[in-house]
N, C-alpha and C. Protein backbone atom coordinates (compact mmCIF):
# COMPACT_ATOMS: atom_id res chain seq x y z
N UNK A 1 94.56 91.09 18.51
CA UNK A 1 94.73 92.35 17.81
C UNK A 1 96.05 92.39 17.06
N UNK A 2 96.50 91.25 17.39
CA UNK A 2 98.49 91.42 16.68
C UNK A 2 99.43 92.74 17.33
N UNK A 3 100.78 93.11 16.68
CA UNK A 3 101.47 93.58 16.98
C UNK A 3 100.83 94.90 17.07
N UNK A 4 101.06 95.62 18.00
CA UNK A 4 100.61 97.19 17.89
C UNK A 4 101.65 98.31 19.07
N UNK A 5 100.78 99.17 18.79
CA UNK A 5 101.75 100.73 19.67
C UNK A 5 100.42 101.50 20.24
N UNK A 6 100.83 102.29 21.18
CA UNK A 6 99.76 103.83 21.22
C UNK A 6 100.47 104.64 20.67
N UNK A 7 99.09 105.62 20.34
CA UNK A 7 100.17 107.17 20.24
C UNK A 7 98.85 108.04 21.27
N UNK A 8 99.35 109.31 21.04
CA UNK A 8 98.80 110.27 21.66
C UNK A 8 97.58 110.84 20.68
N UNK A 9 96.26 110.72 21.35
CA UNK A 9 95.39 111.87 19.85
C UNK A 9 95.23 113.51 21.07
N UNK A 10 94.98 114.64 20.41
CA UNK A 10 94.49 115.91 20.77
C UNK A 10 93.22 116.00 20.58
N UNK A 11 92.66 116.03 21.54
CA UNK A 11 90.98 116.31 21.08
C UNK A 11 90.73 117.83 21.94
N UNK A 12 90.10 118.79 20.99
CA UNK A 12 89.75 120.04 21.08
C UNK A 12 87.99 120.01 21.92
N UNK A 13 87.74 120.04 22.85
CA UNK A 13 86.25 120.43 23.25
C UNK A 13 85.42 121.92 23.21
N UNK A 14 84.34 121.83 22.54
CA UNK A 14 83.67 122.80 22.48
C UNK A 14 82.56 123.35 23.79
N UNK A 15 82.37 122.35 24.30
CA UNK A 15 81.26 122.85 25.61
C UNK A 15 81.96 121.37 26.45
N UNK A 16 82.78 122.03 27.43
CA UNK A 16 83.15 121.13 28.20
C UNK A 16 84.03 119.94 27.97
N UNK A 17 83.42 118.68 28.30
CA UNK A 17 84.09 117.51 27.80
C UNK A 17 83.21 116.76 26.55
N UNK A 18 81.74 117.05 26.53
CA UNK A 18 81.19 116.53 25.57
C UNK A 18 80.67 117.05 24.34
N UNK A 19 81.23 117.64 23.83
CA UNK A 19 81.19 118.14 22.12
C UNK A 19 83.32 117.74 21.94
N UNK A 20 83.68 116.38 21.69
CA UNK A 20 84.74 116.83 21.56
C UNK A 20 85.36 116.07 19.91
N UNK A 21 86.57 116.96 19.41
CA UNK A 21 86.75 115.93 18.21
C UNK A 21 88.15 116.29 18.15
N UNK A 22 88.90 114.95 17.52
CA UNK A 22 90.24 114.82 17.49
C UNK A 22 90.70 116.05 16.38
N UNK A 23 91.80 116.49 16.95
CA UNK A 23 92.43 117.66 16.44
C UNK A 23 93.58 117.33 15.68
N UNK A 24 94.03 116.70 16.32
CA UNK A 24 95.57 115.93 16.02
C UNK A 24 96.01 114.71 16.90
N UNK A 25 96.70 113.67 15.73
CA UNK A 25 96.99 112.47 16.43
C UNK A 25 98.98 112.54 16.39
N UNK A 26 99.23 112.74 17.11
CA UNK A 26 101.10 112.77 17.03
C UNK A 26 101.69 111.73 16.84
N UNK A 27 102.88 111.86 16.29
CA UNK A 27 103.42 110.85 15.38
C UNK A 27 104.27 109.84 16.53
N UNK A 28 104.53 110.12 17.62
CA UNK A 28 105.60 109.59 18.34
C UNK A 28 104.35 107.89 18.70
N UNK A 29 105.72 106.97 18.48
CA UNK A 29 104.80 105.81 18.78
C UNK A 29 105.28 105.11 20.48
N UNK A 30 104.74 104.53 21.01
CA UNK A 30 104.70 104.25 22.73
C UNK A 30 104.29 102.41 22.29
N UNK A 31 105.30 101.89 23.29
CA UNK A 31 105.22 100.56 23.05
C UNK A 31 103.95 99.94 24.07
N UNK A 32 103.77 101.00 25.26
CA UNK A 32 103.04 100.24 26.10
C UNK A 32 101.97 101.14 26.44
N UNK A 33 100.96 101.06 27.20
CA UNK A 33 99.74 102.49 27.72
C UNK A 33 100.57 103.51 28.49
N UNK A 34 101.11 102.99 29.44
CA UNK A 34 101.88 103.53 30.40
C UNK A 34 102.87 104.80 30.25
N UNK A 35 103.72 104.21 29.17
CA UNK A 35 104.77 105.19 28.31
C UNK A 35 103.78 106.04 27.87
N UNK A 36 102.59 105.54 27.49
CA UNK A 36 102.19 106.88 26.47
C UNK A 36 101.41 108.04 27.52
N UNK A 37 100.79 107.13 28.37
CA UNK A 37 100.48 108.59 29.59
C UNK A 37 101.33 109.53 30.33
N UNK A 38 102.53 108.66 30.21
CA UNK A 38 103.25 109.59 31.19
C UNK A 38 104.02 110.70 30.23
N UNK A 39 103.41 110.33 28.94
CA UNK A 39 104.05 111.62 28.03
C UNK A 39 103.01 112.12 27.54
N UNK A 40 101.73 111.74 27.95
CA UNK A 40 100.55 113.11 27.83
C UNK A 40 100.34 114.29 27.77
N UNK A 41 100.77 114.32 29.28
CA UNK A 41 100.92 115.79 29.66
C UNK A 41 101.81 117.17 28.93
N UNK A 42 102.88 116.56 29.27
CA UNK A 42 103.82 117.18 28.34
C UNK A 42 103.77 117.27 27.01
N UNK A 43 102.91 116.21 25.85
CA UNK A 43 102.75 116.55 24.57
C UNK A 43 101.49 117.50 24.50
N UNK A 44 100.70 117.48 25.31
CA UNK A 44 99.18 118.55 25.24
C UNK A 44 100.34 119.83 25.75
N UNK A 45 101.11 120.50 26.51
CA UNK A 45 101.47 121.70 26.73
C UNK A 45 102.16 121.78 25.23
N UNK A 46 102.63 120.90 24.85
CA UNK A 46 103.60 121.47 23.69
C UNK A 46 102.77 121.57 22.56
N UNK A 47 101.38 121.40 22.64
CA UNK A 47 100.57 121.31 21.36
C UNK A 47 99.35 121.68 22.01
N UNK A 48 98.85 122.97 22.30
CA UNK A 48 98.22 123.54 23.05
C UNK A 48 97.88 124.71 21.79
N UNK A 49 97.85 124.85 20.82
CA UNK A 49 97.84 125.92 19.97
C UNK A 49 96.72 125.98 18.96
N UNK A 50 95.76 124.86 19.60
CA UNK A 50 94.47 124.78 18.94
C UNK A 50 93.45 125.54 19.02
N UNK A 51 92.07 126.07 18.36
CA UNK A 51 91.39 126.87 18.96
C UNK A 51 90.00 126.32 19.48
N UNK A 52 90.22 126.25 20.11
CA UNK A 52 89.62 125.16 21.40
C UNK A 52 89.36 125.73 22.67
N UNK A 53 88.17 126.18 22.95
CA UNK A 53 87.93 126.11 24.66
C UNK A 53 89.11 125.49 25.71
N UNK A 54 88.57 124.19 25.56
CA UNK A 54 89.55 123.23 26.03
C UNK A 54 90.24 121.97 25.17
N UNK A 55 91.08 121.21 25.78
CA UNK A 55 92.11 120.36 24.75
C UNK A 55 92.07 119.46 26.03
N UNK A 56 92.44 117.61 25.32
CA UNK A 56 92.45 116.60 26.34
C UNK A 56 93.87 116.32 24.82
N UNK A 57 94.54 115.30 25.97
CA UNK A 57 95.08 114.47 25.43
C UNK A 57 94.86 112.71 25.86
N UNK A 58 94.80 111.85 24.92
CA UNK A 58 94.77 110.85 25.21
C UNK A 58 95.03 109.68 24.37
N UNK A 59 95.26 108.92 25.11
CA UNK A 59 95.83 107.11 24.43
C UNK A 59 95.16 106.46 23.51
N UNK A 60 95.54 106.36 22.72
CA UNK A 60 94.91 105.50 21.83
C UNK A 60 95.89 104.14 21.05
N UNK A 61 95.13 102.97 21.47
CA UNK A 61 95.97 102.26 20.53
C UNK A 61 95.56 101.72 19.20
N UNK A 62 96.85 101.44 18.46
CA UNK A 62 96.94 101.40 17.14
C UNK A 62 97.65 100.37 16.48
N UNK A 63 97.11 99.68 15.29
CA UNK A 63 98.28 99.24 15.08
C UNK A 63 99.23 99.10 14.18
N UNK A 64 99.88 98.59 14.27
CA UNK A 64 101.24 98.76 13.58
C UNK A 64 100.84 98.47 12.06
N UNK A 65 101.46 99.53 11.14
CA UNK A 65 101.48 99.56 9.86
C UNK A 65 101.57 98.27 9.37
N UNK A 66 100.93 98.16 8.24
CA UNK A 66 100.84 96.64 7.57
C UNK A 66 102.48 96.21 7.23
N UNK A 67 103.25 97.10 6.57
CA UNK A 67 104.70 96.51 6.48
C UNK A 67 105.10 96.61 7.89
N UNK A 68 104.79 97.12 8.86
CA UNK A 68 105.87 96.67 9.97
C UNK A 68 105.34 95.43 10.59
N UNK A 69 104.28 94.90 10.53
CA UNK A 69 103.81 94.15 10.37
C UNK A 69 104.91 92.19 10.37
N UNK A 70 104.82 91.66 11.21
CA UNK A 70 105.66 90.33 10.97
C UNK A 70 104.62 89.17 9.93
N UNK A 71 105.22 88.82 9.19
CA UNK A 71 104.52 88.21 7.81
C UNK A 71 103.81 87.19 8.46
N UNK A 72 102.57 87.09 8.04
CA UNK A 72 101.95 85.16 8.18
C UNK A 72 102.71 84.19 7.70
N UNK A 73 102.31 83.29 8.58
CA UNK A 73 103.05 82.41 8.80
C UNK A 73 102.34 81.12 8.07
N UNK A 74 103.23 80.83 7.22
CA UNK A 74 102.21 79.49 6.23
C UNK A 74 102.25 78.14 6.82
N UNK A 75 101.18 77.84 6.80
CA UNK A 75 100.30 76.20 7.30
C UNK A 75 100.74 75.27 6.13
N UNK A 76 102.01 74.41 6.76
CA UNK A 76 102.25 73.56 5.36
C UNK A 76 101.13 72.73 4.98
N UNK A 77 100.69 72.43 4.04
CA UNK A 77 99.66 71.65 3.32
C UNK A 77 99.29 70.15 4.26
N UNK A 78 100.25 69.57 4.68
CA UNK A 78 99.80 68.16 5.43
C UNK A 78 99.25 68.52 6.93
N UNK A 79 99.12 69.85 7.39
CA UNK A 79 99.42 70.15 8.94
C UNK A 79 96.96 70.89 8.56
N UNK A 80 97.06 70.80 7.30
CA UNK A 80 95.29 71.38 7.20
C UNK A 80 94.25 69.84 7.46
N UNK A 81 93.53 70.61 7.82
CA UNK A 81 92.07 69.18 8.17
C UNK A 81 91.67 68.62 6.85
N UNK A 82 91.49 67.66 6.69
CA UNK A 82 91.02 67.08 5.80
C UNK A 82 89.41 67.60 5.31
């Protein structure tokens, strides 16, 4: 998958857990799954202002923008199969 991050998405539910669709994806980026759950919680209270029955927050990974991106790496010409 190459270099990547999570972030957090907001998904708003309409009947329960299954009618649900992303509301908002937050900008803060998380290097690992871990980091990004344990700041779940706390980003769904602070972004709780949707109109939504209910609201989940959750992990998603992503990846890293094409410029942040570390360049390919070129195959010198004698190192290809014949």
């Amino acid at each position: 998958m190459g270099p990547g991050f999570f972030v957090i998405a907001i998904l708003g539910c309409a009947d329960g857990s299954t009618a649900c669709a992303p509301v908002a994806t937050l900008p803060t980026r998380y290097e690992s799954e871990e980091a990004c759950m344990a700041a779940a919680a706390p980003a769904l209270e602070a972004n709780s202002d949707f109109d939504f029955p209910m609201l989940f927050a959750e992990c998603r990974a992503a990846k890293a923008p094409a410029a942040e991106r570390k360049p390919a790496r070129k195959i010198p010409p004698d190192a290809r199969r014949a």
